[in-house]
N, C-alpha and C. Protein backbone atom coordinates (compact mmCIF):
# COMPACT_ATOMS: atom_id res chain seq x y z
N UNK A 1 -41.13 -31.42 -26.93
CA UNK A 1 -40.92 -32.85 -26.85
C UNK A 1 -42.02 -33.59 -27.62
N UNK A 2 -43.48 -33.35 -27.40
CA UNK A 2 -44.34 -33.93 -28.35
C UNK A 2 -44.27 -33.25 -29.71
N UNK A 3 -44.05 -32.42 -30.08
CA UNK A 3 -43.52 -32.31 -31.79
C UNK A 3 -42.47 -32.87 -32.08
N UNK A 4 -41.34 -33.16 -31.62
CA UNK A 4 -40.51 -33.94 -32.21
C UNK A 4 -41.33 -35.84 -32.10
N UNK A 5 -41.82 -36.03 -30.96
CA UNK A 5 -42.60 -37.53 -31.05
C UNK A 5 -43.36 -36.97 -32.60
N UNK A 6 -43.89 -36.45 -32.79
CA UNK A 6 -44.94 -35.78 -33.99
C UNK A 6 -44.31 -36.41 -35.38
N UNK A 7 -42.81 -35.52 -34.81
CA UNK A 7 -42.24 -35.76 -36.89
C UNK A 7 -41.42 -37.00 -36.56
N UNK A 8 -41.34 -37.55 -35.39
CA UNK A 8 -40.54 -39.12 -35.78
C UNK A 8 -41.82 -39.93 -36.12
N UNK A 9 -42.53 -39.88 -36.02
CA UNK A 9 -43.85 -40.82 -36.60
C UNK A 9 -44.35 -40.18 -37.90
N UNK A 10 -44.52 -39.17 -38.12
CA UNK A 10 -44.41 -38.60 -39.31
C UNK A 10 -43.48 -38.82 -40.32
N UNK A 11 -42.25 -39.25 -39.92
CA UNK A 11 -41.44 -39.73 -40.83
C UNK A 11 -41.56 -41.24 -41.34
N UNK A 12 -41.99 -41.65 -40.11
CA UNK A 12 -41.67 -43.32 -40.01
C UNK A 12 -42.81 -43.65 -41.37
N UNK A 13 -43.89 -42.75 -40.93
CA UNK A 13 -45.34 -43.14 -41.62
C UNK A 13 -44.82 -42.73 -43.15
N UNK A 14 -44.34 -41.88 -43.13
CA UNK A 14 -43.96 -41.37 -44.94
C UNK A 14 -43.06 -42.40 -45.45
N UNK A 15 -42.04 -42.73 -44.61
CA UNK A 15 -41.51 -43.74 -45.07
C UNK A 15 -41.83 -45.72 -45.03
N UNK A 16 -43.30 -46.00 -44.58
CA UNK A 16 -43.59 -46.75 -44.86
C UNK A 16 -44.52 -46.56 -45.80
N UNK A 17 -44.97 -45.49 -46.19
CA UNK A 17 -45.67 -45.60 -47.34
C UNK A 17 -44.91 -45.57 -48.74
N UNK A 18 -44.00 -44.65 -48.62
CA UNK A 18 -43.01 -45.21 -49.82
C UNK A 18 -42.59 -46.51 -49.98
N UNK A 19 -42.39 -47.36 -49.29
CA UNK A 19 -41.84 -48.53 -49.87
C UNK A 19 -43.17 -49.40 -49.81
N UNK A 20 -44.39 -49.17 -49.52
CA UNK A 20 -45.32 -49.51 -49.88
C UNK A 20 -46.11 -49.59 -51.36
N UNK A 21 -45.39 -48.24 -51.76
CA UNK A 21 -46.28 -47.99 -53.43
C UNK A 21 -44.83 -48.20 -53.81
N UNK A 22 -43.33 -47.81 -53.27
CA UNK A 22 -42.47 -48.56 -54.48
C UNK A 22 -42.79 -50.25 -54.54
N UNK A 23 -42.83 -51.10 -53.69
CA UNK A 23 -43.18 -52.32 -53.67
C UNK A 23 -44.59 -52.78 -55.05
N UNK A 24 -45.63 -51.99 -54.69
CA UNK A 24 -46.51 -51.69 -55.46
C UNK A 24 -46.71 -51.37 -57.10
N UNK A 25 -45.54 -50.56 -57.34
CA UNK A 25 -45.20 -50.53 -59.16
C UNK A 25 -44.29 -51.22 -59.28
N UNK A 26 -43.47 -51.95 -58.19
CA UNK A 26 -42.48 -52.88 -58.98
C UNK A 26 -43.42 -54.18 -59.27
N UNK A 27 -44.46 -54.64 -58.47
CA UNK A 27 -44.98 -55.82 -58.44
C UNK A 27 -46.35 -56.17 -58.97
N UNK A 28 -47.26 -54.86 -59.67
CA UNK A 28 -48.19 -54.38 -59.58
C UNK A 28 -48.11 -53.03 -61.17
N UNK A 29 -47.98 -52.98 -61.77
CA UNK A 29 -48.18 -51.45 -62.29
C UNK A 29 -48.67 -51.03 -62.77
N UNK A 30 -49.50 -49.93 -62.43
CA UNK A 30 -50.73 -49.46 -62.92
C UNK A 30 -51.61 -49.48 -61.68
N UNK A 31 -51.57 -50.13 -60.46
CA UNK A 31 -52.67 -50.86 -60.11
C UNK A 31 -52.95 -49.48 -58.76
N UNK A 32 -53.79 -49.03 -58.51
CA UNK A 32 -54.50 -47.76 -57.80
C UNK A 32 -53.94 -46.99 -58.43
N UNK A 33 -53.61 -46.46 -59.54
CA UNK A 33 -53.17 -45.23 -60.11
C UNK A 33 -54.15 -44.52 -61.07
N UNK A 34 -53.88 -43.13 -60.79
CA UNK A 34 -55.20 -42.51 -61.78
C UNK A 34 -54.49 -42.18 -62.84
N UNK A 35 -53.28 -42.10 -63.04
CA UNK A 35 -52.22 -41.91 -64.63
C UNK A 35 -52.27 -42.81 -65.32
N UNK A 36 -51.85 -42.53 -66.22
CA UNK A 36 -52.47 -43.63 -67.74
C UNK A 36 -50.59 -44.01 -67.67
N UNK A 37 -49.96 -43.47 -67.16
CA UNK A 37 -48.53 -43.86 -67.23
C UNK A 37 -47.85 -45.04 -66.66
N UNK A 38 -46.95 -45.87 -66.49
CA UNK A 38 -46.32 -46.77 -65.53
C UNK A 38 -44.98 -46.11 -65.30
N UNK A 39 -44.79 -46.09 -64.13
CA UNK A 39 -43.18 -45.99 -63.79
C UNK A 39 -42.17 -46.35 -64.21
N UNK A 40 -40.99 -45.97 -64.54
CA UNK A 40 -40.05 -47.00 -64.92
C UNK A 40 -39.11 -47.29 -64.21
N UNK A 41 -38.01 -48.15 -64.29
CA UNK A 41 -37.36 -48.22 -63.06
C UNK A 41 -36.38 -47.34 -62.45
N UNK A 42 -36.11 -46.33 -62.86
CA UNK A 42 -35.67 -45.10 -62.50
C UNK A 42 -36.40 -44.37 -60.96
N UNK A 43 -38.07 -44.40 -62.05
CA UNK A 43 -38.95 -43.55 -60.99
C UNK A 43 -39.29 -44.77 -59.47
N UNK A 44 -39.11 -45.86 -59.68
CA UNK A 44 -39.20 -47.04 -58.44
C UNK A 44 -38.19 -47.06 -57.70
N UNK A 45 -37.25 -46.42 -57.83
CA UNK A 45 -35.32 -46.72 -56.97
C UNK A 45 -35.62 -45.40 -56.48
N UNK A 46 -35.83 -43.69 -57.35
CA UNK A 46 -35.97 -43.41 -56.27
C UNK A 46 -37.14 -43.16 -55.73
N UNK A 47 -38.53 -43.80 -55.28
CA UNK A 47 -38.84 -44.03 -54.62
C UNK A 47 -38.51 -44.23 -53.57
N UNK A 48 -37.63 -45.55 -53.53
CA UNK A 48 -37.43 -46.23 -52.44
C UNK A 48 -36.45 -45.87 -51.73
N UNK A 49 -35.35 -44.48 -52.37
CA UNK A 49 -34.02 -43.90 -51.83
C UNK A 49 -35.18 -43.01 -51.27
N UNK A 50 -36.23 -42.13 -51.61
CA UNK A 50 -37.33 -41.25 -50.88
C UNK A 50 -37.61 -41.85 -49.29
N UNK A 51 -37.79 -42.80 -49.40
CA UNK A 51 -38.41 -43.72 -48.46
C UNK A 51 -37.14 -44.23 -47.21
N UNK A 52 -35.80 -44.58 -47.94
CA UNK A 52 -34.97 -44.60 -46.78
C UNK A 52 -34.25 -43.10 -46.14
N UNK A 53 -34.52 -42.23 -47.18
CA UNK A 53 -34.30 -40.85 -46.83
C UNK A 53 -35.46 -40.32 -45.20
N UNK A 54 -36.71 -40.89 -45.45
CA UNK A 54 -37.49 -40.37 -44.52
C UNK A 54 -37.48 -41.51 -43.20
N UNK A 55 -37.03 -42.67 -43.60
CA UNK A 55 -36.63 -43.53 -42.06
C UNK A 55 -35.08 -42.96 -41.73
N UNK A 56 -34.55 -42.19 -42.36
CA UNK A 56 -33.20 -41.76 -41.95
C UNK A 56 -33.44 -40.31 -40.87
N UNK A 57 -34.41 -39.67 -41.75
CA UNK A 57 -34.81 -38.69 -40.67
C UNK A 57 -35.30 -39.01 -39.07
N UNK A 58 -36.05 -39.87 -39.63
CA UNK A 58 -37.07 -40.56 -38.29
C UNK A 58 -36.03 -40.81 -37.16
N UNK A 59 -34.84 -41.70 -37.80
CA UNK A 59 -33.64 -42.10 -36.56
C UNK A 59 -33.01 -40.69 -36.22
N UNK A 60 -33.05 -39.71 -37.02
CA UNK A 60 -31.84 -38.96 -36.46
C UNK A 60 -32.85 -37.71 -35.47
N UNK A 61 -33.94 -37.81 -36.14
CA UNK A 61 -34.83 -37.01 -34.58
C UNK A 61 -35.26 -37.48 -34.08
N UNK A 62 -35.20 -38.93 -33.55
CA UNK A 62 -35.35 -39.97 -32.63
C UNK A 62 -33.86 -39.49 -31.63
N UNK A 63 -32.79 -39.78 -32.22
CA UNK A 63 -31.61 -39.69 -31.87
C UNK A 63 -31.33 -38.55 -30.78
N UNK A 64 -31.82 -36.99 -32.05
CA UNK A 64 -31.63 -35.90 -31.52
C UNK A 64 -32.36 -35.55 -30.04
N UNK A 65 -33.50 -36.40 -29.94
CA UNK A 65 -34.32 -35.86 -28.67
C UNK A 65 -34.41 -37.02 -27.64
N UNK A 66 -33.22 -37.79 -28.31
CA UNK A 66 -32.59 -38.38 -27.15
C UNK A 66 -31.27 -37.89 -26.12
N UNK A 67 -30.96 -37.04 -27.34
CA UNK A 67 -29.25 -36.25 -26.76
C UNK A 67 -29.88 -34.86 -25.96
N UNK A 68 -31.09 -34.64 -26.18
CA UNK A 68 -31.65 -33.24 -25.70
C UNK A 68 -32.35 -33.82 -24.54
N UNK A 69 -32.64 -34.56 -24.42
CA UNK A 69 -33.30 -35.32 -22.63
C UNK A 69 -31.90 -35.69 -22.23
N UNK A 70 -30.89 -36.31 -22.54
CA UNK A 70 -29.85 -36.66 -21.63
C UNK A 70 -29.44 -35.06 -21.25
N UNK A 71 -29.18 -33.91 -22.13
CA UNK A 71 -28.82 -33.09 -21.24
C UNK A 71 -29.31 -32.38 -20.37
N UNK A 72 -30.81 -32.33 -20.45
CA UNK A 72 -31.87 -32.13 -19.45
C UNK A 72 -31.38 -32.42 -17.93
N UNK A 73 -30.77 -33.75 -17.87
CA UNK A 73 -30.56 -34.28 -16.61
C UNK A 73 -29.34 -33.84 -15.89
């Protein structure tokens, strides 16, 4: 039960940091980066499909260890 609390915050956190640095090279580019490169908008979308990919996880093992305590009972 506390490893799944583990990777739903683990997810949540990965996925607020993605839309943190996609937010970041769309509005910003270059700016904390140690690459001499900029993103283009290819590499910023999926970012941000990265980022709803890992709040998608977060709900569905949120979800899952909600259906695994209801049958507990």
């Amino acid at each position: 039960m506390k490893l799944q609390r583990i990777a739903v915050w683990g997810f949540l956190v990965a996925g607020v940091l993605g839309v943190i640095t996609g937010f970041r090279d769309t509005f910003a580019p270059g700016f904390f980066n140690n690459s001499p490169q900029i993103k283009g908008k290819t590499d910023i979308i999926l970012q941000f499909v990265s980022a709803a990919a890992f709040f998608a996880l977060a709900y569905l093992s949120r979800l899952r260890s909600r259906m695994d305590a209801n049958k507990k009972k």
